[in-house]
PDB file of N, CA and C in Angstrom:
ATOM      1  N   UNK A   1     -23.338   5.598   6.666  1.00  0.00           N
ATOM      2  CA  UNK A   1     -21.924   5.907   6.708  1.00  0.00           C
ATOM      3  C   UNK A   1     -21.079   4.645   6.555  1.00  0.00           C
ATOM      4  N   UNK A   2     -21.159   3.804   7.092  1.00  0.00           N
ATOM      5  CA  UNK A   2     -20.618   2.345   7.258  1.00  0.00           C
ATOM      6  C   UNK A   2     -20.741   1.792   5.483  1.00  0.00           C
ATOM      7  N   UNK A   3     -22.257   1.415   5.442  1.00  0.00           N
ATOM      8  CA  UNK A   3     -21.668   1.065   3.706  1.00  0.00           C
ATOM      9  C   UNK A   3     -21.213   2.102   3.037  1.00  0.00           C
ATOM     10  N   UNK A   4     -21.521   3.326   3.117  1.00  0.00           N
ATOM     11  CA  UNK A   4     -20.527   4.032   2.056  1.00  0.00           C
ATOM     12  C   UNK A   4     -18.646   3.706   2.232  1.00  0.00           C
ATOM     13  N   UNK A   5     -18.240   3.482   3.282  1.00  0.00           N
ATOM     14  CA  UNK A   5     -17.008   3.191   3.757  1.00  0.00           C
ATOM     15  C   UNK A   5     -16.820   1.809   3.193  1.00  0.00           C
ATOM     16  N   UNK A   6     -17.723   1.014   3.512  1.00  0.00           N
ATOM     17  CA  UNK A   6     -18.042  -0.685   2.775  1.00  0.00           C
ATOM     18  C   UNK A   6     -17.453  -0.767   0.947  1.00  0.00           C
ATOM     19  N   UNK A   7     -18.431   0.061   0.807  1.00  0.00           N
ATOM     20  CA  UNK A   7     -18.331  -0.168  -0.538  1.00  0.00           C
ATOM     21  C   UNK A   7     -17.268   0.641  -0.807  1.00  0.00           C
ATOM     22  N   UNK A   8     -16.764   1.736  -0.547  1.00  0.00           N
ATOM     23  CA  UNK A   8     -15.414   2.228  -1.223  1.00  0.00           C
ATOM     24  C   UNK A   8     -14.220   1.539  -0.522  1.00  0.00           C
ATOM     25  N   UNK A   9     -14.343   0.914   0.045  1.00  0.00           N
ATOM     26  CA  UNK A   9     -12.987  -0.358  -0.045  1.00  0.00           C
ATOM     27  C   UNK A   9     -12.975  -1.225  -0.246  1.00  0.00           C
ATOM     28  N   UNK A  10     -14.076  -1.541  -0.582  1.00  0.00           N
ATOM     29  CA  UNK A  10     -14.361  -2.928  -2.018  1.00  0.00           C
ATOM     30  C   UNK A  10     -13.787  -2.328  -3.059  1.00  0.00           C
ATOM     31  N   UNK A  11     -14.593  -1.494  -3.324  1.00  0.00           N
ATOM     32  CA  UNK A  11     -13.931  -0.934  -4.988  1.00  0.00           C
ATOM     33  C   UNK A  11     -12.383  -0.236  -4.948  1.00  0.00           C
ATOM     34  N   UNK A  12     -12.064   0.160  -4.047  1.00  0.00           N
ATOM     35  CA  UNK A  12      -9.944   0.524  -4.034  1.00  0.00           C
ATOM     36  C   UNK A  12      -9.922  -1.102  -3.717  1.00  0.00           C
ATOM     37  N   UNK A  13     -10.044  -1.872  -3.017  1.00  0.00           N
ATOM     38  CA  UNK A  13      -9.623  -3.384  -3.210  1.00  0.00           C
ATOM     39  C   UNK A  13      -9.433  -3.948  -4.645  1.00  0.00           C
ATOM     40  N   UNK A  14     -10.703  -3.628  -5.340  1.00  0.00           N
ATOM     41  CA  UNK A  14     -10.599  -4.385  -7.083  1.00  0.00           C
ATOM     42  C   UNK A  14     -10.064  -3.735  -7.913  1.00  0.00           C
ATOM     43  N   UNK A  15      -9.887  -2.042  -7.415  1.00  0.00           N
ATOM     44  CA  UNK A  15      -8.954  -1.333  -8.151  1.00  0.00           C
ATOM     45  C   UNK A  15      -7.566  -1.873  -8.052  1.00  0.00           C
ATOM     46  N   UNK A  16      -7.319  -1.637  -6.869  1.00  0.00           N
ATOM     47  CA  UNK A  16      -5.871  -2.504  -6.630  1.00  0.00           C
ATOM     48  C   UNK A  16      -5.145  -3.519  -7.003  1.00  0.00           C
ATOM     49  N   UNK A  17      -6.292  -4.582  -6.575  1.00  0.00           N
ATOM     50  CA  UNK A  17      -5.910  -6.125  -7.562  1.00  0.00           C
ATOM     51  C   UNK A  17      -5.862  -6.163  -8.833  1.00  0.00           C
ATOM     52  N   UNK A  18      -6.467  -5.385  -9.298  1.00  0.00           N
ATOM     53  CA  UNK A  18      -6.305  -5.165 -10.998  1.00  0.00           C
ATOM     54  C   UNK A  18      -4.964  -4.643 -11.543  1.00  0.00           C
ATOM     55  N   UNK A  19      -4.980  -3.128 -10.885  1.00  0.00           N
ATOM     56  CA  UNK A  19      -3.934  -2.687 -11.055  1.00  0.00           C
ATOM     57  C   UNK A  19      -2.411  -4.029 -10.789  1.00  0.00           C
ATOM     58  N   UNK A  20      -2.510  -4.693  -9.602  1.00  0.00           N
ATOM     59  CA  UNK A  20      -1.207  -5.512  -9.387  1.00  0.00           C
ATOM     60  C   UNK A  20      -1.158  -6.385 -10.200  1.00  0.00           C
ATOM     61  N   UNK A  21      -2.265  -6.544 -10.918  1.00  0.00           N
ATOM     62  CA  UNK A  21      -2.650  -8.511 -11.878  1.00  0.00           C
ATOM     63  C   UNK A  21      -1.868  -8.191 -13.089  1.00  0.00           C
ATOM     64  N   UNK A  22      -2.419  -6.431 -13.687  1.00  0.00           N
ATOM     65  CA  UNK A  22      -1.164  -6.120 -14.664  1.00  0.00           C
ATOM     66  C   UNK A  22      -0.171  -5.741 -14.618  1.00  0.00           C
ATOM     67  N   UNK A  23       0.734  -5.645 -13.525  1.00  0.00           N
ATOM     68  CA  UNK A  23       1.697  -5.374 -13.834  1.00  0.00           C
ATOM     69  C   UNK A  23       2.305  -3.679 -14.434  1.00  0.00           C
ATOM     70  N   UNK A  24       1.076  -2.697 -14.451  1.00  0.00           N
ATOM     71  CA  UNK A  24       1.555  -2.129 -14.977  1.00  0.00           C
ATOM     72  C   UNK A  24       2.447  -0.737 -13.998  1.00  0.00           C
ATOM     73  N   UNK A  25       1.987  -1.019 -13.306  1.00  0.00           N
ATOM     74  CA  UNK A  25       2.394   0.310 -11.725  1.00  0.00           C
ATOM     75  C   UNK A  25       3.257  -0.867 -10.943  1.00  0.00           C
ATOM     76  N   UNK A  26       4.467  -0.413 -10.526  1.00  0.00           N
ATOM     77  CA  UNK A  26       5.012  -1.457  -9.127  1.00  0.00           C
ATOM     78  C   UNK A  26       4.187  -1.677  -8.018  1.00  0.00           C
ATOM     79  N   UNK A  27       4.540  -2.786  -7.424  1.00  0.00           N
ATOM     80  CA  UNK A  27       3.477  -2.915  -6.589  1.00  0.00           C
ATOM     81  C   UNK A  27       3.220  -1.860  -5.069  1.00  0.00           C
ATOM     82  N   UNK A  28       5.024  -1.543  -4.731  1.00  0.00           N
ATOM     83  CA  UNK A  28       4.989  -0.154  -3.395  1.00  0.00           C
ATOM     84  C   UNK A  28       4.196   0.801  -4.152  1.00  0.00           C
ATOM     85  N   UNK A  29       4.309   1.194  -5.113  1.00  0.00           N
ATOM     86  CA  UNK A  29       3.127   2.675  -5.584  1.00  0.00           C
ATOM     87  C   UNK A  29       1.638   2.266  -5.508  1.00  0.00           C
ATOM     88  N   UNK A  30       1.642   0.983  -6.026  1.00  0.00           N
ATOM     89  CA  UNK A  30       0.028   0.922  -6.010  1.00  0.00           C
ATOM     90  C   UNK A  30      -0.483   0.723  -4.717  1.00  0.00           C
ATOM     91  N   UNK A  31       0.405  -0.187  -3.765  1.00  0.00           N
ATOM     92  CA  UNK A  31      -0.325  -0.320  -2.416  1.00  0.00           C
ATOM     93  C   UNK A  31      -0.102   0.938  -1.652  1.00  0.00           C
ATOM     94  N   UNK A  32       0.780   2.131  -1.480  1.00  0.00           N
ATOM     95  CA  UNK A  32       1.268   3.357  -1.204  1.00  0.00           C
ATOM     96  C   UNK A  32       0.068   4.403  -2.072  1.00  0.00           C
ATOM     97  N   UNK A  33      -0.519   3.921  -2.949  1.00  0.00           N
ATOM     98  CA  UNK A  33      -1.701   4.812  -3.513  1.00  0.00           C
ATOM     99  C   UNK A  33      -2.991   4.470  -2.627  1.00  0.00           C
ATOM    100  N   UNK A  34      -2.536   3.117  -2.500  1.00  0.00           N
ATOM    101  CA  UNK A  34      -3.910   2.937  -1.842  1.00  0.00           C
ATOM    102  C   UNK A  34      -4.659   2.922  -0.668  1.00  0.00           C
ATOM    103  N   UNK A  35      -2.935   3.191  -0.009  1.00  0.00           N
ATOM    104  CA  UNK A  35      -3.086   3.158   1.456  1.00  0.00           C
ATOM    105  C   UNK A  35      -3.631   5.206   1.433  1.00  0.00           C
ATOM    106  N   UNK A  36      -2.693   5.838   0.886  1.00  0.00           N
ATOM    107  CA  UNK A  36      -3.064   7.390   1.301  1.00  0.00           C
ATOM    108  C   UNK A  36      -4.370   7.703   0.670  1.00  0.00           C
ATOM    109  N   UNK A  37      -5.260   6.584  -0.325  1.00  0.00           N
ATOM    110  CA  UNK A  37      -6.472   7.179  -0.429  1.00  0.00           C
ATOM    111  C   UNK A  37      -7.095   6.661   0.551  1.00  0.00           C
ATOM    112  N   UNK A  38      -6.844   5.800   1.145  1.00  0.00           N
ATOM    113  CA  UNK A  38      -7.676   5.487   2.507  1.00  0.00           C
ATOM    114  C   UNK A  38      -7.209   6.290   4.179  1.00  0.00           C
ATOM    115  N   UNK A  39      -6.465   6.941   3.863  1.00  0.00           N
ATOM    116  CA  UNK A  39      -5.937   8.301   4.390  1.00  0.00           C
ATOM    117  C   UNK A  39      -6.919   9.340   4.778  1.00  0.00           C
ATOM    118  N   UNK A  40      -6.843   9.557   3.498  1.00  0.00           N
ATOM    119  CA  UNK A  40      -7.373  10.342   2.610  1.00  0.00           C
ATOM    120  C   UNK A  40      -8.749  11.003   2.987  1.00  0.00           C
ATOM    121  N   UNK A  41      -9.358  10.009   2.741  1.00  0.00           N
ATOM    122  CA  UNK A  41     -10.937   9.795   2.835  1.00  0.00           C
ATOM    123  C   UNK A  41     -11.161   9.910   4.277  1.00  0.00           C
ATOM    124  N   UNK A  42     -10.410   9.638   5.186  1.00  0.00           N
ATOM    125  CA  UNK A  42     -10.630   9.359   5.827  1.00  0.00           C
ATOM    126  C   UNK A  42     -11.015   8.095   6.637  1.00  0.00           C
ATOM    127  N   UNK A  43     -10.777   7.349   6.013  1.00  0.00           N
ATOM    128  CA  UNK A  43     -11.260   5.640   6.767  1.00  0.00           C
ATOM    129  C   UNK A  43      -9.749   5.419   7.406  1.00  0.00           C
ATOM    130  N   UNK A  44      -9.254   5.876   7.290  1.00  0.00           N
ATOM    131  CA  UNK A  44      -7.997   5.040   8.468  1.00  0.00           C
ATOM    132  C   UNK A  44      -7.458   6.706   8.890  1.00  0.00           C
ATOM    133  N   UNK A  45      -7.421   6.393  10.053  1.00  0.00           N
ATOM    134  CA  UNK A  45      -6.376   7.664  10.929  1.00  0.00           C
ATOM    135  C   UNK A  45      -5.340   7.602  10.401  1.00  0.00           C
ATOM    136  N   UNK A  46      -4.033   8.513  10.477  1.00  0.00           N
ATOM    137  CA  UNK A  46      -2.814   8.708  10.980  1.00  0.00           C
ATOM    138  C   UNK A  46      -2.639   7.579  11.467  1.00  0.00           C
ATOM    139  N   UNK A  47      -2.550   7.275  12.263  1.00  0.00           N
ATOM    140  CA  UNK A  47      -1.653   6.370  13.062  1.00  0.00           C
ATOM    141  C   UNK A  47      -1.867   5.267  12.911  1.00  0.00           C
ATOM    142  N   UNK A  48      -3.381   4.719  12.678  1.00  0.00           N
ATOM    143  CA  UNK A  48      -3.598   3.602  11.930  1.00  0.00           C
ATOM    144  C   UNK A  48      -3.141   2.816  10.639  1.00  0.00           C
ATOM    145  N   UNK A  49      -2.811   4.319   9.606  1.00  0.00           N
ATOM    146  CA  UNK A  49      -2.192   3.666   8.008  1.00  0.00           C
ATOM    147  C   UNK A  49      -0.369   3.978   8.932  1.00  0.00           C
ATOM    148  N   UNK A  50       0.243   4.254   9.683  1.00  0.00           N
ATOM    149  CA  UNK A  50       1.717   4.049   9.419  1.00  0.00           C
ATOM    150  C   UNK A  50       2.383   3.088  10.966  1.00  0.00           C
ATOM    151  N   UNK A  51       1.305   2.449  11.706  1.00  0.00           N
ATOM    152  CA  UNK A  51       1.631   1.244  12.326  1.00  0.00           C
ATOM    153  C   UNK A  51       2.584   0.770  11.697  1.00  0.00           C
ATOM    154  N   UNK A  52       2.032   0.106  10.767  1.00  0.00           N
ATOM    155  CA  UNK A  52       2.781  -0.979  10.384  1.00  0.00           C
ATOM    156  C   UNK A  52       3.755  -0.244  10.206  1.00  0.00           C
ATOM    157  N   UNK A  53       4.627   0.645   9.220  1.00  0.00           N
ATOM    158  CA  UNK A  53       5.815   0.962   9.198  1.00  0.00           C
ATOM    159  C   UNK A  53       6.725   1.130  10.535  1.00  0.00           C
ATOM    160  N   UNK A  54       6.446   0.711  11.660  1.00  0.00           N
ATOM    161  CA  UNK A  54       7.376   0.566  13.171  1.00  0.00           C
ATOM    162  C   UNK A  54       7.247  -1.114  13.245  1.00  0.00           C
ATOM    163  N   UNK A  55       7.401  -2.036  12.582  1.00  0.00           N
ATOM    164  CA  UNK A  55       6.813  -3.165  12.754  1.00  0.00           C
ATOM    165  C   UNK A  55       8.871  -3.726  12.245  1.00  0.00           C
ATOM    166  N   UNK A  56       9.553  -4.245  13.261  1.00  0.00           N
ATOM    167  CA  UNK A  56      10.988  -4.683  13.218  1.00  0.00           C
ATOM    168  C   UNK A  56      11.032  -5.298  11.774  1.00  0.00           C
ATOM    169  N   UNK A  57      10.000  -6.404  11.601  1.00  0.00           N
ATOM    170  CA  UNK A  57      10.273  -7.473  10.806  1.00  0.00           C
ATOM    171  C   UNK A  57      10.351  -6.800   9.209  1.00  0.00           C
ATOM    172  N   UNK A  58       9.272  -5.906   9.194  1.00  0.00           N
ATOM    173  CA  UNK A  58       9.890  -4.587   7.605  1.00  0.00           C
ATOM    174  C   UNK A  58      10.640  -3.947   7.848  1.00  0.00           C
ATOM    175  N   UNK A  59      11.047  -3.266   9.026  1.00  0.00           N
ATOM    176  CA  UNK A  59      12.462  -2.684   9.047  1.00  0.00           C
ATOM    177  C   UNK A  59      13.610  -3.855   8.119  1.00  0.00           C
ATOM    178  N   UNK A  60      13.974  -4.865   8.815  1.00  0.00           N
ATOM    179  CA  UNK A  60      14.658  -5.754   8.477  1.00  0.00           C
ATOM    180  C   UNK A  60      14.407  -6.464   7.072  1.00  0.00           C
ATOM    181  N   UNK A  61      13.004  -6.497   6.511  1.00  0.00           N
ATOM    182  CA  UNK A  61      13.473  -6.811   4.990  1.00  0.00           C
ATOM    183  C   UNK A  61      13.707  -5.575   4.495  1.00  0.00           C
ATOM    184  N   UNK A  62      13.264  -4.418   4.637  1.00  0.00           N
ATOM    185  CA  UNK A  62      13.801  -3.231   3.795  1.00  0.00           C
ATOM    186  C   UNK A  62      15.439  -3.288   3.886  1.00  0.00           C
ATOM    187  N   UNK A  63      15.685  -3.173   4.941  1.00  0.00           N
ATOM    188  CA  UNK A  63      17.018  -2.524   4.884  1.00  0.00           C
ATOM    189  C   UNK A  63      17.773  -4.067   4.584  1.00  0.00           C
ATOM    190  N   UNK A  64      17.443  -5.469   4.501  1.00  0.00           N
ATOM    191  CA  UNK A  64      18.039  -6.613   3.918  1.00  0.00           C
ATOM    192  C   UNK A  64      18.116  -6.631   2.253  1.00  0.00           C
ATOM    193  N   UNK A  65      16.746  -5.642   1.411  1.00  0.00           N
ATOM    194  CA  UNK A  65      16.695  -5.958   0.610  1.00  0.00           C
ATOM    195  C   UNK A  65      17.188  -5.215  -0.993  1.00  0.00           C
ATOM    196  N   UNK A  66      17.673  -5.729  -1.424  1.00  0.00           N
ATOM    197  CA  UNK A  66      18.867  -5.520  -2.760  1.00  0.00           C
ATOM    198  C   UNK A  66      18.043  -3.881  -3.387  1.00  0.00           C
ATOM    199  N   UNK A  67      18.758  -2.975  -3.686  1.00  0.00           N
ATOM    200  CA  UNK A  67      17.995  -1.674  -3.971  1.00  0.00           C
ATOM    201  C   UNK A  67      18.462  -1.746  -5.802  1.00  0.00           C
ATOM    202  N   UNK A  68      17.576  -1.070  -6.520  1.00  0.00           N
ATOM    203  CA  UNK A  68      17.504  -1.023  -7.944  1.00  0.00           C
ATOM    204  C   UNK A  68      19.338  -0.734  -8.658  1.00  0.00           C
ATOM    205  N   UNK A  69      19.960  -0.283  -7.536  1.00  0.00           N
ATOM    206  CA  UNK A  69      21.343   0.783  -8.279  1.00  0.00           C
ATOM    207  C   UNK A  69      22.028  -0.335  -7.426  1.00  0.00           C
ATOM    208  N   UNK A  70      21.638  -1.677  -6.912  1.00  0.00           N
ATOM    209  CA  UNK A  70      22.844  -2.664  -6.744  1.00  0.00           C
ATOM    210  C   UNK A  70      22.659  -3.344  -8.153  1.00  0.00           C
ATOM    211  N   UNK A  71      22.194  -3.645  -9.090  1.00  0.00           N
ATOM    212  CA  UNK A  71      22.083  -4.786 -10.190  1.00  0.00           C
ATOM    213  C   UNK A  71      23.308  -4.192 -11.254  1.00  0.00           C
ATOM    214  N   UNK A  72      24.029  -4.987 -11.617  1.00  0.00           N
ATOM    215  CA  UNK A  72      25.412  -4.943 -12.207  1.00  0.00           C
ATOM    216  C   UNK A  72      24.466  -5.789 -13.373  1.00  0.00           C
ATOM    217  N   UNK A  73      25.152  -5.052 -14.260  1.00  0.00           N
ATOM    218  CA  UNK A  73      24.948  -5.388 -15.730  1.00  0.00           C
ATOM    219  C   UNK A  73      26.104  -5.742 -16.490  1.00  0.00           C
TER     220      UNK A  73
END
């Protein structure tokens, strides 16, 4: 059970990094894909994948940070 869990988050790890190296997916979707397949599967609880979202210091860059419909052209 353990290496099967091993090895499928090695491989969503190199999926991931790949995916971010090109550029071709933003990076919140790809890490937001990758967090709910590890959801998913089951390797992280509930409460384990959305910790971090109660964490002050991302409160505060989210809501600090410039949203797509502020950029003036």
């Amino acid at each position: 059970m353990y290496t099967f869990n091993f090895i499928f988050v090695a491989l969503l790890l190199t999926v991931t990094l790949l995916f971010l190296a090109f550029g071709r997916f933003s990076a919140d979707k790809v890490f937001l894909t990758a967090l709910g397949t590890l959801l998913i599967s089951g390797i992280l609880t509930p409460n384990e994948a959305l910790v971090g979202f109660s964490n002050q210091g991302l409160a505060c860059l989210l809501y600090t940070s410039p949203s797509p419909r502020d950029k003036r052209q």
